[in-house]
Protein backbone atom coordinates (compact mmCIF):
# COMPACT_ATOMS: atom_id res chain seq x y z
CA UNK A 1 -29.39 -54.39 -25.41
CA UNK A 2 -27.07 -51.89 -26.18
CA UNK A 3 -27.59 -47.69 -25.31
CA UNK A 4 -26.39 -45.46 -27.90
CA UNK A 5 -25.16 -42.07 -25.41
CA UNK A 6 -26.88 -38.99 -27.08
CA UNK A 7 -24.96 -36.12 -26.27
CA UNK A 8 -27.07 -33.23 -25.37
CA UNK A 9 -27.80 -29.89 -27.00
CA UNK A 10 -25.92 -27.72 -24.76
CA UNK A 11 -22.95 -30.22 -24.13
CA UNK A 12 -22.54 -30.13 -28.17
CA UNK A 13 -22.22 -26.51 -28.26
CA UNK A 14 -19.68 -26.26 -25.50
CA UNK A 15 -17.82 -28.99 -26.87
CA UNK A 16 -18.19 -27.58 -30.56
CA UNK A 17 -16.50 -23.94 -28.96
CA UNK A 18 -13.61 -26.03 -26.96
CA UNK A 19 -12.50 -26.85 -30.43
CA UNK A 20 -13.02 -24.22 -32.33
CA UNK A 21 -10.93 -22.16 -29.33
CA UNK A 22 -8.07 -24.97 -29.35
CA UNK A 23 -7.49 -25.16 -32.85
CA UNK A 24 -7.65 -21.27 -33.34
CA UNK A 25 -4.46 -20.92 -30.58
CA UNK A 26 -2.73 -23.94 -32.68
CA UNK A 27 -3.27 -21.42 -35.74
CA UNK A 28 -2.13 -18.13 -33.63
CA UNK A 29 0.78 -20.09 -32.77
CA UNK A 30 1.54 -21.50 -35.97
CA UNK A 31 0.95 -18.19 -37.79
CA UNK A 32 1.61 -15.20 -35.84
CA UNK A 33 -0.62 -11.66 -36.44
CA UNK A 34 1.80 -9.33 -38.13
CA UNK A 35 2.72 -6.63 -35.74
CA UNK A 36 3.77 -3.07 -35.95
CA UNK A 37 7.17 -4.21 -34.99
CA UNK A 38 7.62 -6.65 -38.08
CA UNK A 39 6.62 -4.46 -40.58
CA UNK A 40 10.29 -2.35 -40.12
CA UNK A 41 12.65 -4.45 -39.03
CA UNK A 42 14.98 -3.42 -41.98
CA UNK A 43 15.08 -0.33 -39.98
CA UNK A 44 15.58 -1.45 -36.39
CA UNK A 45 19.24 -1.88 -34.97
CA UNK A 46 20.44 -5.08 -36.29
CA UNK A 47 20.71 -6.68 -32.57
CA UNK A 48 16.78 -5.88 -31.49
CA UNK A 49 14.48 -8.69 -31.24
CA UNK A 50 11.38 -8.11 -32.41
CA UNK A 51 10.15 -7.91 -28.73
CA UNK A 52 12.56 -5.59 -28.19
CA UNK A 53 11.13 -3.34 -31.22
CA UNK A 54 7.42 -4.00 -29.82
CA UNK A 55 8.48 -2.29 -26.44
CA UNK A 56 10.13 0.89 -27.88
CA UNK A 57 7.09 1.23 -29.98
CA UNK A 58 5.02 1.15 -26.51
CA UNK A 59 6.85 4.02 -25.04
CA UNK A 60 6.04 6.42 -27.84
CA UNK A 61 4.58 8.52 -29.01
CA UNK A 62 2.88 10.49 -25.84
CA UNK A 63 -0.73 11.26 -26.93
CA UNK A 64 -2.54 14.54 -25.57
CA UNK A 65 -3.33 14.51 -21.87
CA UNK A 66 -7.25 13.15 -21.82
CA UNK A 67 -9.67 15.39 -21.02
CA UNK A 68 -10.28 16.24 -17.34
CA UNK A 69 -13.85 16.15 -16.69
CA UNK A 70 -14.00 17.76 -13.31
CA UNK A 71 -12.68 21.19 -14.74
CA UNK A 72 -14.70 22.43 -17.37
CA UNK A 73 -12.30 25.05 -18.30
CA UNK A 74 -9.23 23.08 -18.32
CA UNK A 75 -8.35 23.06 -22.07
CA UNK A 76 -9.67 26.69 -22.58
CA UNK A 77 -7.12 29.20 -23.72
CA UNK A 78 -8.69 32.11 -21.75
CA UNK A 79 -8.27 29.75 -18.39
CA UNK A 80 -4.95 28.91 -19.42
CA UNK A 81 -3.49 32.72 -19.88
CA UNK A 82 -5.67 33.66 -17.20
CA UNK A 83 -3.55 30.71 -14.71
CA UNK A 84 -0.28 31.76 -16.45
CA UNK A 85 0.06 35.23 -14.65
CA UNK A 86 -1.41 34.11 -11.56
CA UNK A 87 1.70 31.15 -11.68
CA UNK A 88 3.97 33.96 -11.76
CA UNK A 89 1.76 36.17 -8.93
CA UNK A 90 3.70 36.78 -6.09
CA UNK A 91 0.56 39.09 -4.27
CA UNK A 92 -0.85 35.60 -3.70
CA UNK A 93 1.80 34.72 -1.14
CA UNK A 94 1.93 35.78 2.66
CA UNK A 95 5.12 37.54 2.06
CA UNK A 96 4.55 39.02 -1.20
CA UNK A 97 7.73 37.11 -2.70
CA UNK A 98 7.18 33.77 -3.51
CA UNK A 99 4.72 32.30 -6.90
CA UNK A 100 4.38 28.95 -7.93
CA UNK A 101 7.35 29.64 -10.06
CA UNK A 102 9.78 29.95 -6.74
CA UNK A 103 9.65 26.06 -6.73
CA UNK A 104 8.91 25.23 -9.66
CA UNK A 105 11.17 27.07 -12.16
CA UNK A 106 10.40 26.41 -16.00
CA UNK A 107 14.69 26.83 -17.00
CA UNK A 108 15.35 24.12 -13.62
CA UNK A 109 12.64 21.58 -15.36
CA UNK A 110 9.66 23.28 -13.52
CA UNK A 111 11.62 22.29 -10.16
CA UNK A 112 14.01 24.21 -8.17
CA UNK A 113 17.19 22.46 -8.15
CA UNK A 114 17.11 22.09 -4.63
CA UNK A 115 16.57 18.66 -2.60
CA UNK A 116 13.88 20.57 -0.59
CA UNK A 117 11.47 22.93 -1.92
CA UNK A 118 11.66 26.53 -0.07
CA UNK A 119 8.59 28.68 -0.41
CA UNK A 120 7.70 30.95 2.38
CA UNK A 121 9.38 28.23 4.74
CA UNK A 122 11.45 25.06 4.04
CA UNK A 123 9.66 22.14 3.15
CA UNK A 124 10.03 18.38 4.03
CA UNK A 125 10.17 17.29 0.42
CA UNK A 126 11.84 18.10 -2.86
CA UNK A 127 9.47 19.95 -5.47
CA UNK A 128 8.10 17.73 -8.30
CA UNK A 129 8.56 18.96 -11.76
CA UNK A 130 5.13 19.93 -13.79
CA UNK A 131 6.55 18.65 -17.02
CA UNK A 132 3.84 16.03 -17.79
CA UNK A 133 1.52 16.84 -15.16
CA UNK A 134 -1.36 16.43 -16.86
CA UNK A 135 -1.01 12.89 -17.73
CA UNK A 136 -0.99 11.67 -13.71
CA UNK A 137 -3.82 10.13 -11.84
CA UNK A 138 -2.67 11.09 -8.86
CA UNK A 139 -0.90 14.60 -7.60
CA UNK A 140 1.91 15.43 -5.41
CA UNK A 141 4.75 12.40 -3.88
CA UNK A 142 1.99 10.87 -1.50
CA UNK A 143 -1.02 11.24 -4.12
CA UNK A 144 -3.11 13.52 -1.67
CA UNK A 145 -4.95 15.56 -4.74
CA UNK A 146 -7.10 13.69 -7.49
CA UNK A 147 -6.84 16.40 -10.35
CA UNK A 148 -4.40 19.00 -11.48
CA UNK A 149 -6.47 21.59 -10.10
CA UNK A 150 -6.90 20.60 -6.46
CA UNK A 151 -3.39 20.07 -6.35
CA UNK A 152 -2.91 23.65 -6.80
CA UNK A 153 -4.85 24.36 -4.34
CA UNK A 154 -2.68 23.22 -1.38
CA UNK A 155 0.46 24.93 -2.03
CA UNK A 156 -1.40 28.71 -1.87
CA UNK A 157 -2.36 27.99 1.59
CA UNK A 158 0.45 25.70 2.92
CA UNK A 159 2.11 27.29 5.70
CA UNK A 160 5.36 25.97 4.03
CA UNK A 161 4.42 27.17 0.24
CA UNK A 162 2.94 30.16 -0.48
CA UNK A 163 1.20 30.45 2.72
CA UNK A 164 -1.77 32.70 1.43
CA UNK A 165 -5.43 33.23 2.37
CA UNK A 166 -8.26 32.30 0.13
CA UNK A 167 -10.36 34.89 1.12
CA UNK A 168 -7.53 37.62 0.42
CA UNK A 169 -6.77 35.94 -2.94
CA UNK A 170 -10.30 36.63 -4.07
CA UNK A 171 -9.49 40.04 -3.07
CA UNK A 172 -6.74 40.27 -4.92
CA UNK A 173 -8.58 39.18 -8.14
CA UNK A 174 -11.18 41.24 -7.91
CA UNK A 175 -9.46 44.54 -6.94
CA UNK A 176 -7.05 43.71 -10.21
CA UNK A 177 -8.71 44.95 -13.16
CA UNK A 178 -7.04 42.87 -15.53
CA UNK A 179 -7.92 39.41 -13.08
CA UNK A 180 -11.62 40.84 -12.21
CA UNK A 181 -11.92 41.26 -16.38
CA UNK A 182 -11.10 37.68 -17.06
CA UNK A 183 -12.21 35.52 -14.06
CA UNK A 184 -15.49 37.18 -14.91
CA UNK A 185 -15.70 36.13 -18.47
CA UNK A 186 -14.65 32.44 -17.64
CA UNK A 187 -16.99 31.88 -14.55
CA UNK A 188 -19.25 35.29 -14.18
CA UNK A 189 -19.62 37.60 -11.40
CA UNK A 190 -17.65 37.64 -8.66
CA UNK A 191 -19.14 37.81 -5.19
CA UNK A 192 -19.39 41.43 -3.98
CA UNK A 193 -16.49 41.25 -2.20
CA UNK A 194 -16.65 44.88 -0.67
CA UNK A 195 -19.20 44.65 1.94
CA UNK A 196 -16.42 44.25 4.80
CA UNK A 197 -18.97 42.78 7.19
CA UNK A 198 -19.15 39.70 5.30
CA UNK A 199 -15.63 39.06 3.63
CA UNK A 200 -13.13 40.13 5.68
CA UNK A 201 -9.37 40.98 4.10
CA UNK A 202 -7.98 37.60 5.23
CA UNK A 203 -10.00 34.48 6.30
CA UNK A 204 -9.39 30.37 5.98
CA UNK A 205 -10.07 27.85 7.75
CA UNK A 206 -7.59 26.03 9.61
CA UNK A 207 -7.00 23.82 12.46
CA UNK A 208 -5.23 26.54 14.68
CA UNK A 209 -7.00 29.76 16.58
CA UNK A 210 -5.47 31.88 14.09
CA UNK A 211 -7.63 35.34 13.35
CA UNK A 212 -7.78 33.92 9.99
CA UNK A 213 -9.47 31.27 11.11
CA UNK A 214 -11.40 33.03 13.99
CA UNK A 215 -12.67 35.44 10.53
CA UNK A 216 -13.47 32.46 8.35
CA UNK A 217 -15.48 30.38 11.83
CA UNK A 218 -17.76 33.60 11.83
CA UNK A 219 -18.81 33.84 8.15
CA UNK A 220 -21.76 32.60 7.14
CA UNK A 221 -22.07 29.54 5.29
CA UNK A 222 -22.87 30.66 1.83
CA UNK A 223 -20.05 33.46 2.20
CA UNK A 224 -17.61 30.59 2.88
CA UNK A 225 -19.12 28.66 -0.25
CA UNK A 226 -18.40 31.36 -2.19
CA UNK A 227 -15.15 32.34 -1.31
CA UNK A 228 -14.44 28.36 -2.01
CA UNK A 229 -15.62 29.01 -5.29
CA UNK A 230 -13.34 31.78 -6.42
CA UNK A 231 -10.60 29.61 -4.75
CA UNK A 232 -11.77 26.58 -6.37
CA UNK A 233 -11.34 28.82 -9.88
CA UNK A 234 -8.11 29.78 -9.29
CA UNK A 235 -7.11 26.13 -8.86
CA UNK A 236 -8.67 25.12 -12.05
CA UNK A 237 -7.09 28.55 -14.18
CA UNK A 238 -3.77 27.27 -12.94
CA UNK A 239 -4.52 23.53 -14.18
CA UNK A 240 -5.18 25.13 -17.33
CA UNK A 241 -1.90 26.52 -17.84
CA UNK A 242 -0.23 23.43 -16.37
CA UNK A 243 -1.73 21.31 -18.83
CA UNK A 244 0.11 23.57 -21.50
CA UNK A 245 3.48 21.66 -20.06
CA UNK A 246 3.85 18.91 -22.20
CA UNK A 247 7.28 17.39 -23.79
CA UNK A 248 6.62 14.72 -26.15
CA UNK A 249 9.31 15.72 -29.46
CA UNK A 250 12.77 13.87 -27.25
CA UNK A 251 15.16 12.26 -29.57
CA UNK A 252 14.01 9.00 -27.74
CA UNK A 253 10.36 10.05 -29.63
CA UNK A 254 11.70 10.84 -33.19
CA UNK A 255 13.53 7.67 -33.03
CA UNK A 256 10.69 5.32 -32.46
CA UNK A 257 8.64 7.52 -34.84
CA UNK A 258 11.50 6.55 -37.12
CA UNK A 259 11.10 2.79 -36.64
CA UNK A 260 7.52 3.33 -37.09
CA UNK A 261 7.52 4.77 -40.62
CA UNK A 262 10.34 3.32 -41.49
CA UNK A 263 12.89 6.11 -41.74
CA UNK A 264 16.70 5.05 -41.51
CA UNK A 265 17.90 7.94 -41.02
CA UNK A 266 15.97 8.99 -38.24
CA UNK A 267 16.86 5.46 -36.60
CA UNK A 268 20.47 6.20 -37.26
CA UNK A 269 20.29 9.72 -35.30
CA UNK A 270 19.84 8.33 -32.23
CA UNK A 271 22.84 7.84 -30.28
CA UNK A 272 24.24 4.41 -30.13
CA UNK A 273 24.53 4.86 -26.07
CA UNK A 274 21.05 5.51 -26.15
CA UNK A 275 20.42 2.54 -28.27
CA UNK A 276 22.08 0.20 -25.86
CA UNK A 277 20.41 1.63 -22.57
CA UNK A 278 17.27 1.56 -23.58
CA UNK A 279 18.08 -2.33 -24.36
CA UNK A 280 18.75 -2.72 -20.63
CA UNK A 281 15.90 -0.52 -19.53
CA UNK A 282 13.40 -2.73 -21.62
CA UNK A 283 15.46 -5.87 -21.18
CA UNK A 284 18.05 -6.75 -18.13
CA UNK A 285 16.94 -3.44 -16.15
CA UNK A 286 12.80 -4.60 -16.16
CA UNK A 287 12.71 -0.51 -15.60
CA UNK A 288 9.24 -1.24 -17.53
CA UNK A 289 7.74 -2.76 -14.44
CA UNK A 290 7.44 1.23 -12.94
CA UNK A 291 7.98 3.23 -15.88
CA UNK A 292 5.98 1.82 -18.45
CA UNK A 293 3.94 3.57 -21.52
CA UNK A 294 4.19 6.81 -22.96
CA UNK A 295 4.88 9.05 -20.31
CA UNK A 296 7.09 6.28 -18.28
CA UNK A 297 5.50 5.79 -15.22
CA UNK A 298 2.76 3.92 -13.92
CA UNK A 299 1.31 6.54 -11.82
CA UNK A 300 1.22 4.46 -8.44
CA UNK A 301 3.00 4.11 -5.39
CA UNK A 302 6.16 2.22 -4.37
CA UNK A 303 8.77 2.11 -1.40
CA UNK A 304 12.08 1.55 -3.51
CA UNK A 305 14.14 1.89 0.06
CA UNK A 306 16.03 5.33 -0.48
CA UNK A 307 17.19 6.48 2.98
CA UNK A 308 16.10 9.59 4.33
CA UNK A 309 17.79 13.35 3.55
CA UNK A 310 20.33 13.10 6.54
CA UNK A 311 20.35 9.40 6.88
CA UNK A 312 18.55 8.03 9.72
CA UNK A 313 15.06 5.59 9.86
CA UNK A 314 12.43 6.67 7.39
CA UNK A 315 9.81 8.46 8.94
CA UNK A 316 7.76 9.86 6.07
CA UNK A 317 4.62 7.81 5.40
CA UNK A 318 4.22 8.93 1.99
CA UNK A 319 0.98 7.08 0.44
CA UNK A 320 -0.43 6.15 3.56
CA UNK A 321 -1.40 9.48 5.12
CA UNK A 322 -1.89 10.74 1.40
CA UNK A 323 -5.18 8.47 1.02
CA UNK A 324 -7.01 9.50 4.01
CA UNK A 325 -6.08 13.04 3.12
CA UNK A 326 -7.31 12.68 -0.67
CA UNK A 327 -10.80 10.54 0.50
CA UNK A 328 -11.37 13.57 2.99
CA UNK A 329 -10.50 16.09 0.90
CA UNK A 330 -13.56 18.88 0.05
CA UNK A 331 -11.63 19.91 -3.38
CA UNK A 332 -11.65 15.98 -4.28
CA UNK A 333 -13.18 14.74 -7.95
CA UNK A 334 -16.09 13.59 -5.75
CA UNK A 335 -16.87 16.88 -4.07
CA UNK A 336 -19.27 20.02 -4.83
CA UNK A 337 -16.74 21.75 -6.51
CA UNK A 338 -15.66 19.64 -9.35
CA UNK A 339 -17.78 19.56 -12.39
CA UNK A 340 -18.09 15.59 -12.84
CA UNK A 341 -18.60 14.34 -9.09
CA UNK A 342 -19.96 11.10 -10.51
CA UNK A 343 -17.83 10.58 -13.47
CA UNK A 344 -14.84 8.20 -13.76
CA UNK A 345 -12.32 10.47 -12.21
CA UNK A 346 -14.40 10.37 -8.98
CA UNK A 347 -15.23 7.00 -8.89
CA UNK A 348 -11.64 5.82 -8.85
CA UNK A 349 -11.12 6.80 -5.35
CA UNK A 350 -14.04 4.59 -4.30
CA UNK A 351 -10.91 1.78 -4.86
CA UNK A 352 -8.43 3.28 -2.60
CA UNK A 353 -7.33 1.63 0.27
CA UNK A 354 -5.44 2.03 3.06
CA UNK A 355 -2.84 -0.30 4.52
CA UNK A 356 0.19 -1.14 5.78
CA UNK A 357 1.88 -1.48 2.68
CA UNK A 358 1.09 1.75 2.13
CA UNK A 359 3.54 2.97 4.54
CA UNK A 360 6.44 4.86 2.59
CA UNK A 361 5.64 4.23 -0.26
CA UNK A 362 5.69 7.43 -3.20
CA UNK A 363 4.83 8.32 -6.49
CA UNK A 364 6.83 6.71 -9.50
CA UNK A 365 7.44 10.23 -11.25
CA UNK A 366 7.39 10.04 -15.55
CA UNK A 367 10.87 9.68 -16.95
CA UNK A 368 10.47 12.57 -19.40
CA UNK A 369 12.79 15.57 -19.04
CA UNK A 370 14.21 13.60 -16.10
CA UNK A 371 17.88 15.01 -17.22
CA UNK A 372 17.18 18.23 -16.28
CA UNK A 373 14.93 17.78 -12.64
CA UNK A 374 18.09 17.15 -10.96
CA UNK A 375 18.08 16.07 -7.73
CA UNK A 376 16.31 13.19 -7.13
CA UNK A 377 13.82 11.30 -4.89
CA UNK A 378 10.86 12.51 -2.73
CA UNK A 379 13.42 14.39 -0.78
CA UNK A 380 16.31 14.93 -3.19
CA UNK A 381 18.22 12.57 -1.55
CA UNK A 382 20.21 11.76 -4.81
CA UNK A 383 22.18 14.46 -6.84
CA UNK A 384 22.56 13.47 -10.40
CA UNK A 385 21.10 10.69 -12.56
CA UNK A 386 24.26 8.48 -12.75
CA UNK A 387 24.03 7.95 -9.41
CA UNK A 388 19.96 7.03 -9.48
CA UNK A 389 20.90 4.30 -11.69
CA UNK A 390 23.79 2.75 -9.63
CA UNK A 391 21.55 3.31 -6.60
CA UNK A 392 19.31 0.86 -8.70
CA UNK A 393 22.32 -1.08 -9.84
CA UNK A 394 23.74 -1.74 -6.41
CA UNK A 395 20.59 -0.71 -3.97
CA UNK A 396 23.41 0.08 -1.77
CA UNK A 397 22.58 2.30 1.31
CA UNK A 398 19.07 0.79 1.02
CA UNK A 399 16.88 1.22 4.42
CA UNK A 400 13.65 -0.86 5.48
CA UNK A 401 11.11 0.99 7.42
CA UNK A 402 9.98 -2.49 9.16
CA UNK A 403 7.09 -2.45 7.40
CA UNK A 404 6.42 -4.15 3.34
CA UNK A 405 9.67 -2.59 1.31
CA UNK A 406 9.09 -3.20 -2.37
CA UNK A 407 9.19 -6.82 -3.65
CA UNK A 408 10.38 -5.67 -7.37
CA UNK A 409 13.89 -4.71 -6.78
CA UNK A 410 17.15 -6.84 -7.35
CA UNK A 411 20.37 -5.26 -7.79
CA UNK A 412 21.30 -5.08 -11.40
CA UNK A 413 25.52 -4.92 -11.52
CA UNK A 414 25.67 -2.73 -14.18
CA UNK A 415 28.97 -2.12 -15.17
CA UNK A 416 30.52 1.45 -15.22
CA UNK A 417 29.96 1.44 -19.38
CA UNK A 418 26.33 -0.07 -18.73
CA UNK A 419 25.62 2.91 -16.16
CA UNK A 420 26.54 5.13 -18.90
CA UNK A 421 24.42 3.69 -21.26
CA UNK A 422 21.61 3.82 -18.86
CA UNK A 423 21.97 7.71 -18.16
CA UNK A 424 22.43 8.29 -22.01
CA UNK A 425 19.10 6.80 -22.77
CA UNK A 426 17.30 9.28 -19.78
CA UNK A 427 18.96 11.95 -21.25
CA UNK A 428 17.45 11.15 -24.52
CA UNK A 429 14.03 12.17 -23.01
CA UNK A 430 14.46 15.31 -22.89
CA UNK A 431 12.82 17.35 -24.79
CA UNK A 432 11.24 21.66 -23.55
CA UNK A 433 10.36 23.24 -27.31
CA UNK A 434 6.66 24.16 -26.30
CA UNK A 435 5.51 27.64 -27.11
CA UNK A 436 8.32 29.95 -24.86
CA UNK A 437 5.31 32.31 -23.85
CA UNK A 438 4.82 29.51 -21.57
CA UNK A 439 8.21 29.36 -19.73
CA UNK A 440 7.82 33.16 -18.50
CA UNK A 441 5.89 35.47 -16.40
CA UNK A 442 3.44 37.68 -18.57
CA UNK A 443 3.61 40.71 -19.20
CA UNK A 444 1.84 43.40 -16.56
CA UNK A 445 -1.23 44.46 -17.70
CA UNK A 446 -1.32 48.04 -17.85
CA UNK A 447 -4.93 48.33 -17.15
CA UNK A 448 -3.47 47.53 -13.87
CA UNK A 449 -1.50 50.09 -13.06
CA UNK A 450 0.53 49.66 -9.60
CA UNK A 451 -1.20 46.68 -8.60
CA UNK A 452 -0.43 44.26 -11.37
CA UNK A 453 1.21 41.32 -9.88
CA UNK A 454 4.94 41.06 -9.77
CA UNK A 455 7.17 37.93 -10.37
């Protein structure tokens, strides 16, 4: 007797969708979905490969920063002239003579030129520029803030920045009409600051037996929460105006526009040298593997082997002391002061780990308006951008830390005229034409009298 096999239900249906997904990739393969790229290669450079079209097209344009959830007031106008003057605010410092502005100089790139920041005291790394700023996930070379606003935080009290007092910046804002007048309308009343027995002049706290500290130990809980809250304020005014930092109009940007509409003559404005190092930054160079996108970087964390300021074995841990430092941090995305403790901003550091490979690692910084950051590296270690790229041509001088050095490099033997290509295309980033009332201290209120803050 012979069994005919019946094939059951189920089995049919899977078998049916094996099919129907095996002939579909036969017809992707066989016919191609037009891309953005196709549509204007009578415009593109004669020599680029579609590919090569698809990956400008990926780099631009920027779109606006997204929306920061934990800081209600970070794309409000009042917040952002309100964090404006105190970026300029000298009063905030210990020595009445340094601002966010010492380090971080809008005509230097909103850096200082120097390989080591120098606020109040010298610091052990070079000062990032805010161009961009707003599009990071995480702050500062080692990552140790989670939003623009905590990360300006830590400078007004770091003994190497600013070195200020929380307690005697809320002080400050409240004895200056002009600060009292808009802090007020953004977040209401501030705390009656004048009853002495509670808020002292100056009082933080800290992990020494300063008085400061001594002052802040013998406040009482809710005074301390509501000092944190002006402080916290402050932070997020200043994101405010940071997020007003954005360069997204380079030539790099009107040329892709130009291969995206179609324009010749925009294509034909950007510099041949430019041209050809962008084909080894998206080709040869793999530069894409780090700086990728729109803003040219992929916002993590990698030891690329630069030796130390000086020479010597590394000893700056970078990323790994930055994560316990951003998990533990009371101004983190996740804590009472941010305004979306359980949105996705928070939850992202429920995926950070610590480890050994960690160790040394640092921040890929965005590409834009690298031209003018000059010098380079966490501790600007390099002086110009010609000699970044043979650094990365050559990795001569390159130091292990004897722990995991990154697995992506491999010398690239550029040649002298390749190097120059290279640098021409970074220079074509550049681009500063925001609104100039950005790029300069306010002017004093006069409401103010004596007491408005100086640069």
């Amino acid at each position: 007797m012979k069994h005919r096999y019946r094939i059951p239900p189920t089995t049919t249906w899977v078998v049916l969708v094996a099919i129907a997904v095996f002939l579909l990739s036969i017809a992707t393969r066989e016919a191609p979905a037009r891309d953005e790229s196709r549509d204007h290669d009578s415009v593109a450079p004669a020599e680029w490969s579609d590919r090569m079209v698809r990956r400008a097209l990926s780099h631009s344009p920027l779109p606006p920063p997204a929306t920061d959830p934990t800081n209600r007031i970070a794309d409000d106008m009042q917040a952002a002239e309100l964090g404006h003057r105190l970026f300029f605010d000298t009063s905030l410092s210990a020595n009445g003579a340094v601002s966010c502005a010492t380090c971080h100089v809008p005509e230097l790139g909103f850096s200082d030129g120097k390989p080591l920041g120098r606020g109040v005291a010298d610091s052990v790394r070079h000062s990032m520029t805010l161009w961009n700023a707003a599009y990071q996930r995480w702050f500062f070379w080692d990552g140790r803030a989670d939003s623009l606003w905590s990360q300006a935080l830590g400078p007004l009290e770091s003994p190497l920045e600013l070195g200020g007092d929380r307690t005697a910046i809320a002080h400050r804002i409240a004895s200056t009409p002009s600060y009292r007048m808009a802090y007020e309308s953004l977040f209401g009343e501030l705390p009656d600051l004048d009853a002495a027995d509670r808020f002292p002049p100056e009082a933080r706290p800290d992990a020494t037996d300063s008085e400061a500290s001594t002052a802040w130990s013998a406040m009482s809980e809710a005074d301390r929460r509501a000092i944190d809250g002006v402080f916290v304020n402050i932070g997020k005014s200043v994101a405010a105006y940071e997020r007003r930092l954005v360069s997204r109009e380079s030539a790099f940007d009107r040329f892709v526009a130009g291969l995206r509409g179609g324009d010749r003559e925009a294509v034909d404005a950007y510099p041949a040298a430019a041209r050809r190092g962008f084909e080894i930054f998206a080709g040869r160079g793999n530069c894409r593997l780090c700086h990728f996108g729109p803003n040219f970087s992929d916002g993590e964390f990698h030891n690329t082997g630069i030796a130390p300021l000086g020479g010597g074995v590394p000893r700056d841990s970078g990323r790994y002391d930055g994560i316990p430092f951003v998990l533990g941090d009371p101004f983190n995305a996740a804590g009472l002061h941010s305004d979306d403790p359980a949105g996705d901003v928070a939850g992202k550091l429920g995926f950070v780990r610590r480890s050994t490979e960690s160790w040394g690692q640092f921040r890929t910084p965005s590409l834009r308006n690298v031209a003018i950051t000059a010098p380079y590296m966490h501790q600007g270690q390099i002086p110009t951008l010609r000699e970044v790229v043979r650094f990365y041509s050559t990795l001569e001088g390159a130091v292990s830390a004897g722990h995991h050095g990154e697995k992506l490099l491999e010398p690239l033997n550029l040649t002298e005229a390749e190097i120059d290509d290279l640098v021409a295309f970074l220079e074509s980033l550049t681009d500063t034409a925001i609104d100039p009332k950005w790029l300069s201290p306010p002017a004093a209120k006069a409401s103010d009298g004596d007491s408005a803050p100086p640069r």
